[in-house]
C-alpha atoms as a PDB file:
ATOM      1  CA  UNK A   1       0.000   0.000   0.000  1.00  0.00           C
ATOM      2  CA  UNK A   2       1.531   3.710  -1.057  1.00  0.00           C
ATOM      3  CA  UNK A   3       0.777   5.903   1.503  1.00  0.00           C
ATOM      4  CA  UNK A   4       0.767   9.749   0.704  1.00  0.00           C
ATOM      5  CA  UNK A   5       3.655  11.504   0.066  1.00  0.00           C
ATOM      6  CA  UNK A   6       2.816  14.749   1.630  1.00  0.00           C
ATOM      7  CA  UNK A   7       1.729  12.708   4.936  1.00  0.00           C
ATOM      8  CA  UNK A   8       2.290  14.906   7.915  1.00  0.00           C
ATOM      9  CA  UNK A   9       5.540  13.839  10.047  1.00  0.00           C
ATOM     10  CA  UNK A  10       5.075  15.042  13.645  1.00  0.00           C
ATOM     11  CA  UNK A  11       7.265  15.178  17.026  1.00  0.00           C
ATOM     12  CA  UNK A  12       5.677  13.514  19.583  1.00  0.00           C
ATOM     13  CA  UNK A  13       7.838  13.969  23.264  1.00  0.00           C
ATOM     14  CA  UNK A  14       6.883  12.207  26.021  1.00  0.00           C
ATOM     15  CA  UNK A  15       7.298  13.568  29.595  1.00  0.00           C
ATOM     16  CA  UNK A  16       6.683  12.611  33.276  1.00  0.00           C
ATOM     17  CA  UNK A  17       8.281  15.414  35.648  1.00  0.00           C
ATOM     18  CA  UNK A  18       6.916  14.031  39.107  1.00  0.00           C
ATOM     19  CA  UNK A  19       7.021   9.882  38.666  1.00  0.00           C
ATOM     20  CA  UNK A  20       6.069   9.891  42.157  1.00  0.00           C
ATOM     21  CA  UNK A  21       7.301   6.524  43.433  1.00  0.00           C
ATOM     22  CA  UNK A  22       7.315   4.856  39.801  1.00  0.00           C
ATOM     23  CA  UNK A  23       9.239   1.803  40.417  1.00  0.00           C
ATOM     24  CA  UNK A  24      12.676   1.192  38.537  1.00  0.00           C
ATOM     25  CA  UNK A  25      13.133   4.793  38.203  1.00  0.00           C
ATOM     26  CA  UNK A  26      16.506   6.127  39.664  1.00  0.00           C
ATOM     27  CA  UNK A  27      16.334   9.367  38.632  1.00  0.00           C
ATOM     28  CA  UNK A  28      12.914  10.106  39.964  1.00  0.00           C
ATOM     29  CA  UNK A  29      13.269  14.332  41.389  1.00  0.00           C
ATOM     30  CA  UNK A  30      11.005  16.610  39.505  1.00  0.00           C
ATOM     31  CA  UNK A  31      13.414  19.161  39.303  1.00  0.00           C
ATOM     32  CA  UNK A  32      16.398  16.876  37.656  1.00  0.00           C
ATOM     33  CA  UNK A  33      13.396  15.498  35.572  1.00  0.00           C
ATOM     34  CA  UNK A  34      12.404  18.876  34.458  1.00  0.00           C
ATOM     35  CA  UNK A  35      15.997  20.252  33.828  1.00  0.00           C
ATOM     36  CA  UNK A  36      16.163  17.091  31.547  1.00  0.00           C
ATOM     37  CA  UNK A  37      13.338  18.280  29.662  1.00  0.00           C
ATOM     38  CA  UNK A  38      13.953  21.728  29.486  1.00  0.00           C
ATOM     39  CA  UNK A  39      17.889  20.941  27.663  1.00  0.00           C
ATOM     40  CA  UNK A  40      16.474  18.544  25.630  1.00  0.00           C
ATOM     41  CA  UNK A  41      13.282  20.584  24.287  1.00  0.00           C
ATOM     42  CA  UNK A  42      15.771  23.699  23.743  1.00  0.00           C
ATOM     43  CA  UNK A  43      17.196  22.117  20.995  1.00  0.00           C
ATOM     44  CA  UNK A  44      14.239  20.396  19.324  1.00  0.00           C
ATOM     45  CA  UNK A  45      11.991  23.459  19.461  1.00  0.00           C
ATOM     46  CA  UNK A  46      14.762  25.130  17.224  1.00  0.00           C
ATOM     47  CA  UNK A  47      14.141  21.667  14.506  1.00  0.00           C
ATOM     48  CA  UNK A  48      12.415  22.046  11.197  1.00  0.00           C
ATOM     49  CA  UNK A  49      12.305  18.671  10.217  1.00  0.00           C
ATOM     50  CA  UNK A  50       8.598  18.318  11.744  1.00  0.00           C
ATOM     51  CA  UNK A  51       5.308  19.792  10.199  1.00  0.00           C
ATOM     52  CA  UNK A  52       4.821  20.105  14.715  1.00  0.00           C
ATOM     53  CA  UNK A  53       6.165  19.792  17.855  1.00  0.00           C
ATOM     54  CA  UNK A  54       3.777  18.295  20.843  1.00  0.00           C
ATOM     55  CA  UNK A  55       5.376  17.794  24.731  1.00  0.00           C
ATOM     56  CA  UNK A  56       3.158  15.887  26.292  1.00  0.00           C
ATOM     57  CA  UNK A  57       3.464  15.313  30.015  1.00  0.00           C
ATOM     58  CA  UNK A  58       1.382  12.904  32.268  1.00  0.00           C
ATOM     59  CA  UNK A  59       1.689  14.155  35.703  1.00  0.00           C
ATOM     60  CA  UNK A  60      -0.566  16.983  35.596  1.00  0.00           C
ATOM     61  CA  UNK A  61       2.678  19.142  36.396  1.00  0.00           C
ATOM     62  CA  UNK A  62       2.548  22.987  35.356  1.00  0.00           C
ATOM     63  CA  UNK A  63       4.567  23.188  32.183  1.00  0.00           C
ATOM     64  CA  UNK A  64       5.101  27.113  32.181  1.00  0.00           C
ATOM     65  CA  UNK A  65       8.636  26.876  32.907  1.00  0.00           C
ATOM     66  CA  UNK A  66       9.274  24.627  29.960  1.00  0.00           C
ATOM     67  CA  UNK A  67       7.271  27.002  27.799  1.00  0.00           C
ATOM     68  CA  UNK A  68       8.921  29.440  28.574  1.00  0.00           C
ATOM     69  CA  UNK A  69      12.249  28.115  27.531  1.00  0.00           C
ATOM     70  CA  UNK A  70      10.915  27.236  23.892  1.00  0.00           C
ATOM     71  CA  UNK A  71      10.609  29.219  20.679  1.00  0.00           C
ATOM     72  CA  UNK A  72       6.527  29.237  20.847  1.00  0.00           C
ATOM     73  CA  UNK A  73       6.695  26.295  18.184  1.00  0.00           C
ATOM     74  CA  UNK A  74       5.968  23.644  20.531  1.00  0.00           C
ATOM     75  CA  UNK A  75       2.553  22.911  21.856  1.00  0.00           C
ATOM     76  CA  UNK A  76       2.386  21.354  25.041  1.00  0.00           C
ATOM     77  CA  UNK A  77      -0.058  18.981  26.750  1.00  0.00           C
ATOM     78  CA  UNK A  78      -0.766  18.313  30.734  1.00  0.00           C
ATOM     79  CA  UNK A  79      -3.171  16.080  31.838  1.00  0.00           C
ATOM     80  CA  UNK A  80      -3.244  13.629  35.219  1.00  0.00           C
ATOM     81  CA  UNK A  81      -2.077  10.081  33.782  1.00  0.00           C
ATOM     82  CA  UNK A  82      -0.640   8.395  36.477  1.00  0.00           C
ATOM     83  CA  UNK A  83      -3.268   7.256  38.130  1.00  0.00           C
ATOM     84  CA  UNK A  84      -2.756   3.617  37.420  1.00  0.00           C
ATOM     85  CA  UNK A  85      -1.696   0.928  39.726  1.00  0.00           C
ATOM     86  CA  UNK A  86       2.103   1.958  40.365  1.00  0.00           C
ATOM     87  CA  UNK A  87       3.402  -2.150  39.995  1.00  0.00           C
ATOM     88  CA  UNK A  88       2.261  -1.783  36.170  1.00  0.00           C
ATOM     89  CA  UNK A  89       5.508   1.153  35.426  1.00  0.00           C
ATOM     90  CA  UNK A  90       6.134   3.881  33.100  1.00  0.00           C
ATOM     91  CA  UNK A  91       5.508   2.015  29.978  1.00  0.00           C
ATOM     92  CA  UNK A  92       1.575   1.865  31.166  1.00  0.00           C
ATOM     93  CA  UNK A  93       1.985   5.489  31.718  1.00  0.00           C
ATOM     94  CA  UNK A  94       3.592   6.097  28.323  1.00  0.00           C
ATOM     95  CA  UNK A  95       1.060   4.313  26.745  1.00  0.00           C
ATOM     96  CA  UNK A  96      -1.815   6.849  28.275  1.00  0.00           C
ATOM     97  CA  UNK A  97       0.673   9.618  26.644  1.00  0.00           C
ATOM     98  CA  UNK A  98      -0.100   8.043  23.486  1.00  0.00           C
ATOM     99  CA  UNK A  99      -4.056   8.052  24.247  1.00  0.00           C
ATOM    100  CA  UNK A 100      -4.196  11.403  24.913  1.00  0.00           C
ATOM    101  CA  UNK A 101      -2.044  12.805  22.441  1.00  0.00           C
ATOM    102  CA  UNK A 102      -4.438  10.616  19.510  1.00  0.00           C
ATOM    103  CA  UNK A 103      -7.424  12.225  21.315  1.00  0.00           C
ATOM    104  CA  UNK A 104      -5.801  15.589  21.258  1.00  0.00           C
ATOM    105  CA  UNK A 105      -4.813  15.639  17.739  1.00  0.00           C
ATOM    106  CA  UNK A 106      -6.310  16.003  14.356  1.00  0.00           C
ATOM    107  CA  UNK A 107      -4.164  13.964  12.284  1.00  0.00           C
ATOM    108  CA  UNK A 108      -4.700  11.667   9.440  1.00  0.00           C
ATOM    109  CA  UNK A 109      -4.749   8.027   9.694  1.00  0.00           C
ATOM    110  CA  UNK A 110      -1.731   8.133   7.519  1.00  0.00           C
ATOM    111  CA  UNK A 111       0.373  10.714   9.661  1.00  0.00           C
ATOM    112  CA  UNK A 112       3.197   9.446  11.310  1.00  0.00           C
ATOM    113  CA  UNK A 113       3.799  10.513  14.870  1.00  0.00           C
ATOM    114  CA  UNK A 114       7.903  10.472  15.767  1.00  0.00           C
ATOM    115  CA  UNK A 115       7.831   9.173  19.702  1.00  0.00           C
ATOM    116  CA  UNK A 116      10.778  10.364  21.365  1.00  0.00           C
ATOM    117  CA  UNK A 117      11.135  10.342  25.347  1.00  0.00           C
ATOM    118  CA  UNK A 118      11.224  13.812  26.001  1.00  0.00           C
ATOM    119  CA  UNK A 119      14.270  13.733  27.970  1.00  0.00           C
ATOM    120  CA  UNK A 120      16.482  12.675  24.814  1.00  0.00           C
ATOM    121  CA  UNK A 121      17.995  14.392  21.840  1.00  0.00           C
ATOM    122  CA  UNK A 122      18.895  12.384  18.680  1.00  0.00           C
ATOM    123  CA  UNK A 123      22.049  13.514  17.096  1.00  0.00           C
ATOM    124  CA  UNK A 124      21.211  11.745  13.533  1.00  0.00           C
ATOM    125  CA  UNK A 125      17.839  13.297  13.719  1.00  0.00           C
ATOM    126  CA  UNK A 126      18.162  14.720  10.536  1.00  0.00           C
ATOM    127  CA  UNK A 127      19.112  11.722   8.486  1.00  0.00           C
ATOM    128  CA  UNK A 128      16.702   9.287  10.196  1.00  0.00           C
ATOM    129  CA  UNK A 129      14.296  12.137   9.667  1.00  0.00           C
ATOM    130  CA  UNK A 130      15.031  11.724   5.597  1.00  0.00           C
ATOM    131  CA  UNK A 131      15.069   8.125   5.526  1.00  0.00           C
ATOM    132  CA  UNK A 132      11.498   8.253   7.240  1.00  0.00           C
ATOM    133  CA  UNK A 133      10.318  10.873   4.407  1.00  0.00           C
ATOM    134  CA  UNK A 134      12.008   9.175   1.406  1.00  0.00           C
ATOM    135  CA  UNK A 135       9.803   5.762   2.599  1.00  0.00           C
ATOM    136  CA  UNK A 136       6.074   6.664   2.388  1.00  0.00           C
ATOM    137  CA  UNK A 137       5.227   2.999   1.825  1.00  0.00           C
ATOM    138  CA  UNK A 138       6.211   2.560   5.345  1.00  0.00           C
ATOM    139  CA  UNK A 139       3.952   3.103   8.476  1.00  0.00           C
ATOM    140  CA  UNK A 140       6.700   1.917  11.048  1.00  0.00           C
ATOM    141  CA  UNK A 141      10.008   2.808  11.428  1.00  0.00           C
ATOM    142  CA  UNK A 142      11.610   1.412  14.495  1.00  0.00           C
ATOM    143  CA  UNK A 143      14.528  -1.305  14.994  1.00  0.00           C
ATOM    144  CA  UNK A 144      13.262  -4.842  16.880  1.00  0.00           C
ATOM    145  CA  UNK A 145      15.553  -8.087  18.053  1.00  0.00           C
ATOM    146  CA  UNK A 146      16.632 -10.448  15.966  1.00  0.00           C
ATOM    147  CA  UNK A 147      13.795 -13.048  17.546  1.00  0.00           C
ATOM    148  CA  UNK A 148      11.208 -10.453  17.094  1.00  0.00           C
ATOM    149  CA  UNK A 149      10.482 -10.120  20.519  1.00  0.00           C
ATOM    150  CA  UNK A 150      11.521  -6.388  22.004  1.00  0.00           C
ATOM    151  CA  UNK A 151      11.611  -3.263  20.253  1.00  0.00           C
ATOM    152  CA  UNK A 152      13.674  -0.174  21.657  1.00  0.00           C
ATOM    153  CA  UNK A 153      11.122   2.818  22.188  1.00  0.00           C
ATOM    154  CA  UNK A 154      13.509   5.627  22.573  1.00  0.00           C
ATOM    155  CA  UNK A 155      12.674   6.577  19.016  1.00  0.00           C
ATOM    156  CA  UNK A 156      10.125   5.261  17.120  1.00  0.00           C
ATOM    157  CA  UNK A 157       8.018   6.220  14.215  1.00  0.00           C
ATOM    158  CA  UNK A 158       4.189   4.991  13.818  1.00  0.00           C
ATOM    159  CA  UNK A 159       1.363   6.182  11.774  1.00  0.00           C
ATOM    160  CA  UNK A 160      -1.713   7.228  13.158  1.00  0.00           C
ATOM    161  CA  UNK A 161      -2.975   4.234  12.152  1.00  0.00           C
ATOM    162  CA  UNK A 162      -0.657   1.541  13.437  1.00  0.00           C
ATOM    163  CA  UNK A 163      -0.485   3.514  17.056  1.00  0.00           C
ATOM    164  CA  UNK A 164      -4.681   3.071  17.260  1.00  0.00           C
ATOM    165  CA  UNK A 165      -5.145  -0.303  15.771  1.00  0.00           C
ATOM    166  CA  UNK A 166      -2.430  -2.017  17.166  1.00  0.00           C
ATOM    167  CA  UNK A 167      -0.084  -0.351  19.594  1.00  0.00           C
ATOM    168  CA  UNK A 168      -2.480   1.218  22.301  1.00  0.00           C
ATOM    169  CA  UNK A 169      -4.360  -1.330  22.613  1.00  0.00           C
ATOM    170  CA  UNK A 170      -2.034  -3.318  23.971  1.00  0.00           C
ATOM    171  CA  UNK A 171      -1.779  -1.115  27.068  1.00  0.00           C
ATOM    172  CA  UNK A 172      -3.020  -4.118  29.505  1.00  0.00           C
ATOM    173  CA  UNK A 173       0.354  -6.672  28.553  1.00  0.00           C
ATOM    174  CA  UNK A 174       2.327  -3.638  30.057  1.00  0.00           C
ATOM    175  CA  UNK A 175       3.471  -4.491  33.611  1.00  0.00           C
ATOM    176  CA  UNK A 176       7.039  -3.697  34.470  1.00  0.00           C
ATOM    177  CA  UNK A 177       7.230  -5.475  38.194  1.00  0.00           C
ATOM    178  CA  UNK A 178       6.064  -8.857  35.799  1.00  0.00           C
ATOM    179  CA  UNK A 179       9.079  -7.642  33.289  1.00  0.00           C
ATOM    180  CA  UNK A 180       6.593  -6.924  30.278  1.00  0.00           C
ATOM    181  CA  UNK A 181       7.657  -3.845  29.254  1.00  0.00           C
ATOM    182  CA  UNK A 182       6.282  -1.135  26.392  1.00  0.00           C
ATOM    183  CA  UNK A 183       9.208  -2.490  23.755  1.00  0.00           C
ATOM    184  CA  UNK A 184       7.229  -5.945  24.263  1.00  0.00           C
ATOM    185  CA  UNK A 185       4.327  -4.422  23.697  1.00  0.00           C
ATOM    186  CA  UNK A 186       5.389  -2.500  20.334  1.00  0.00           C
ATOM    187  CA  UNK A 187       7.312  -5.276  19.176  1.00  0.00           C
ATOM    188  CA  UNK A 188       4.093  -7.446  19.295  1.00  0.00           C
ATOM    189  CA  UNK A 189       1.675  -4.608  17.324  1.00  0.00           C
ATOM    190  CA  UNK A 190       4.758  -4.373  15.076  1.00  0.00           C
ATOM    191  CA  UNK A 191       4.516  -7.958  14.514  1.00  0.00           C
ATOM    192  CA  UNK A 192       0.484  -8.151  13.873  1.00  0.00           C
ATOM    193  CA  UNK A 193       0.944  -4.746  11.839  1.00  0.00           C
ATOM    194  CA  UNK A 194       3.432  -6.811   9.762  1.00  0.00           C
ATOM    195  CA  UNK A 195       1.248  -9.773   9.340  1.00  0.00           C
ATOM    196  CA  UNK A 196      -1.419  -7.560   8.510  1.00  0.00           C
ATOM    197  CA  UNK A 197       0.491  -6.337   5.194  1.00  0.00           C
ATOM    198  CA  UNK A 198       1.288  -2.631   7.104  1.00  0.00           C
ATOM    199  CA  UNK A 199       5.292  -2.035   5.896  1.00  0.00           C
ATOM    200  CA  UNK A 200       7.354  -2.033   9.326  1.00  0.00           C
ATOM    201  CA  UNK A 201      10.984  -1.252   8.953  1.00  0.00           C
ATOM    202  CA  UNK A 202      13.808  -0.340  10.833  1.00  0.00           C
ATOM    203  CA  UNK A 203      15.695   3.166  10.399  1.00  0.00           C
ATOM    204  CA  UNK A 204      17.967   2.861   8.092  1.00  0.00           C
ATOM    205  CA  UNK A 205      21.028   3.702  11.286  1.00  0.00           C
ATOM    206  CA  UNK A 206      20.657   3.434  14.670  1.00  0.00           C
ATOM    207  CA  UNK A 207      19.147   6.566  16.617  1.00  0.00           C
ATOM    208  CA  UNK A 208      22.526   8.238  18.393  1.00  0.00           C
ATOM    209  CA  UNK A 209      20.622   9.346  21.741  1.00  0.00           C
ATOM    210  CA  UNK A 210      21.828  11.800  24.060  1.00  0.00           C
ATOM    211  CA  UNK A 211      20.479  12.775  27.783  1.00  0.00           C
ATOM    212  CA  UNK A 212      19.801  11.283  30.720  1.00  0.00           C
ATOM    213  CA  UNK A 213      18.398   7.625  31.398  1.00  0.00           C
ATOM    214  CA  UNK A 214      15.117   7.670  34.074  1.00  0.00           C
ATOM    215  CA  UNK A 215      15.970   4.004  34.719  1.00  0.00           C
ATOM    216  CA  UNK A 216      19.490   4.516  35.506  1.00  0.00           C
ATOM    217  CA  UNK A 217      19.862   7.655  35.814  1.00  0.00           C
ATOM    218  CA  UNK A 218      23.480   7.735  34.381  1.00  0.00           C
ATOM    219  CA  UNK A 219      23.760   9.481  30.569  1.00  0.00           C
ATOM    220  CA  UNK A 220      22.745   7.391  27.600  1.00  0.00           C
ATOM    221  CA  UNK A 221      25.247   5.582  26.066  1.00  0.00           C
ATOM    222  CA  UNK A 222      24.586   4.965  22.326  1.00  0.00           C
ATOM    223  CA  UNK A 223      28.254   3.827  22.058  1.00  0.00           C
ATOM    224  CA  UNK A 224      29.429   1.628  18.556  1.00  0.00           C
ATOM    225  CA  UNK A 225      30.189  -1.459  21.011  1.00  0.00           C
ATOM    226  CA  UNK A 226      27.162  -1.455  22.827  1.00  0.00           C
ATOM    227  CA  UNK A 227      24.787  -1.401  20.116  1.00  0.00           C
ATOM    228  CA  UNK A 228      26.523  -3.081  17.085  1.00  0.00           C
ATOM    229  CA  UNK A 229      28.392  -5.804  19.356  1.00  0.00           C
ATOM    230  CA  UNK A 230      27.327  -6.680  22.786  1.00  0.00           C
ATOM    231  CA  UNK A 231      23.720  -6.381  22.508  1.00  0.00           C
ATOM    232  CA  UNK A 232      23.490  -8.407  19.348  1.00  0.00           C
ATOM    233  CA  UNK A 233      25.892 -10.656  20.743  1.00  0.00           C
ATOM    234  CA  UNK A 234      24.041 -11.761  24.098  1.00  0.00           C
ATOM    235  CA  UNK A 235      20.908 -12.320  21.687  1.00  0.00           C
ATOM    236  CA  UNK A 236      22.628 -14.716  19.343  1.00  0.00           C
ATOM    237  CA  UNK A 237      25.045 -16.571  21.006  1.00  0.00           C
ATOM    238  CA  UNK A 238      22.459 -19.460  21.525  1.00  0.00           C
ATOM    239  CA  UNK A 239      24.981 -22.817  23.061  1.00  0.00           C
ATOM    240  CA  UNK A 240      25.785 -20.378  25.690  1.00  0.00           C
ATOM    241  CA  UNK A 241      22.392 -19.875  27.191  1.00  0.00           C
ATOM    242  CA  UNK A 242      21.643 -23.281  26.700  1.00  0.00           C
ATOM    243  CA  UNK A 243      25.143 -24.264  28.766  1.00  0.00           C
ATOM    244  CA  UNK A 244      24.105 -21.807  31.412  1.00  0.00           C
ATOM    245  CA  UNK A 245      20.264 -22.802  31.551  1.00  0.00           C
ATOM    246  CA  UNK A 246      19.338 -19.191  30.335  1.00  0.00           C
ATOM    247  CA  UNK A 247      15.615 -19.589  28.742  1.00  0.00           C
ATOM    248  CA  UNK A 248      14.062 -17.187  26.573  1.00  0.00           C
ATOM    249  CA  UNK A 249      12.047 -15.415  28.835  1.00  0.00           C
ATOM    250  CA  UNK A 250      15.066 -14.716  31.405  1.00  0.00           C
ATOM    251  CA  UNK A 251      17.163 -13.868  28.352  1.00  0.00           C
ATOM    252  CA  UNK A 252      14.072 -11.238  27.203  1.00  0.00           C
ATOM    253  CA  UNK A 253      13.998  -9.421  30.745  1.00  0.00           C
ATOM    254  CA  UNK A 254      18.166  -9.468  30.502  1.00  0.00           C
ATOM    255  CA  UNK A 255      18.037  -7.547  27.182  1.00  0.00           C
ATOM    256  CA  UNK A 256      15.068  -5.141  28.590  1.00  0.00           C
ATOM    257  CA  UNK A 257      17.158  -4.306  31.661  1.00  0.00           C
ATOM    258  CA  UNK A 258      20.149  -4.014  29.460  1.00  0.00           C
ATOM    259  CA  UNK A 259      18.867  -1.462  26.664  1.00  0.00           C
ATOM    260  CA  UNK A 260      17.433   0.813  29.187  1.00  0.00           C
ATOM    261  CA  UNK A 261      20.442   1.283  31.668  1.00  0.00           C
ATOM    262  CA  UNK A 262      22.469   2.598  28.263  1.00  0.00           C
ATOM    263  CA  UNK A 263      19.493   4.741  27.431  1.00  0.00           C
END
């Protein structure tokens, strides 16, 4: 299916300045959190890549000091998200971001909606930006494991389309205490989206991400050895985990754990 070439491609960043007692999240202090935010917003409100900007924060926290440390291009959205059983984690809470921001906008089905967490800049921005544009018989753009199972979120690219019909709907498999985590969730859609003849690909290089980690709280680390050897290494090297008794499910939460203490 050829989708239209002229398709809006809109910044979508997600924020949550008070996590209030989120679980496996280090760096947890509103005003860190919001300093975060406010670094990484000063540079993307200067981007023209986007037809628009949205913040979106989920905490029902006042936003004026981030809007006031923007170009006026942005639009930003508050509303109280958290709400939610505090076991289930941030990737429930994301996944509200996502609800709202659907019910907020007026986008086409075919518009594709770049999520980035809003805490992150992408240093390639403007070349996966490109690739995205150059591909409009795509509807995904976002890189997955080799087994199909776990998709990094940091970045990701989804039409209007794919995030309604298949991604938000998933909200209920989210639950990061159980170690289901969003990327399982968006691998899966990405998977049905796939069977159901929607093009999912991955970006055509690996997002370079900059800014601070809310798992770890230490700086992302998009490092060459990290992503092109380790990380495919541990997936692949099969006689291993089967010397050491590692099954797929403990080698899934390993690789979870992994990708978000380097971003």
């Amino acid at each position: 299916m050829s989708l239209p070439s002229n398709r809006k491609v809109c910044l979508l960043l997600t924020a949550t300045i008070d996590p209030n007692g989120m679980p496996f999240t280090r760096r947890s202090a509103p005003r860190r959190r919001l300093k975060d935010y406010r670094n990484a917003l000063k540079k993307w409100s200067s981007c023209t890549l986007f037809d628009s900007i949205v913040l979106c924060e989920n905490s029902g926290h006042d936003l004026s000091e981030l809007q006031a440390s923007t170009c006026g291009r942005v639009r930003f959205l508050s509303f109280s998200g958290n709400d939610y059983p505090r076991h289930l984690g941030k990737g429930y809470g994301e996944m509200n971001i996502l609800r709202h921001v659907l019910s907020e906008s007026a986008l086409a089905p075919d518009d594709l909606i770049v999520k980035i967490t809003g805490r992150y800049y992408v240093r390639n921005a403007d070349a996966l930006i490109a690739y995205i544009k150059s591909r409009p018989d795509c509807e995904v753009f976002c890189d997955i494991t080799s087994d199909g199972a776990f998709a990094p979120s940091g970045m990701f690219a989804g039409s209007v389309r794919f995030l309604e019909h298949y991604l938000v709907i998933r909200q209920n498999r989210v639950n990061d205490t159980a170690g289901i985590y969003f990327e399982h969730a968006l691998a899966e859609a990405m998977n049905q989206a796939s069977e159901d003849g929607l093009r999912c690909v991955p970006f055509l290089d690996r997002p370079l991400i900059e800014g601070r980690s809310g798992t770890s709280s230490g700086r992302c680390n998009s490092s060459w050895v990290t992503e092109k050897i380790w990380y495919p290494a541990l997936a692949l090297t099969k006689p291993i985990r089967r010397r050491i008794g590692l099954d797929q499910r403990a080698l899934h939460e390993i690789l979870a754990r992994f990708h978000k203490a380097v971003h």
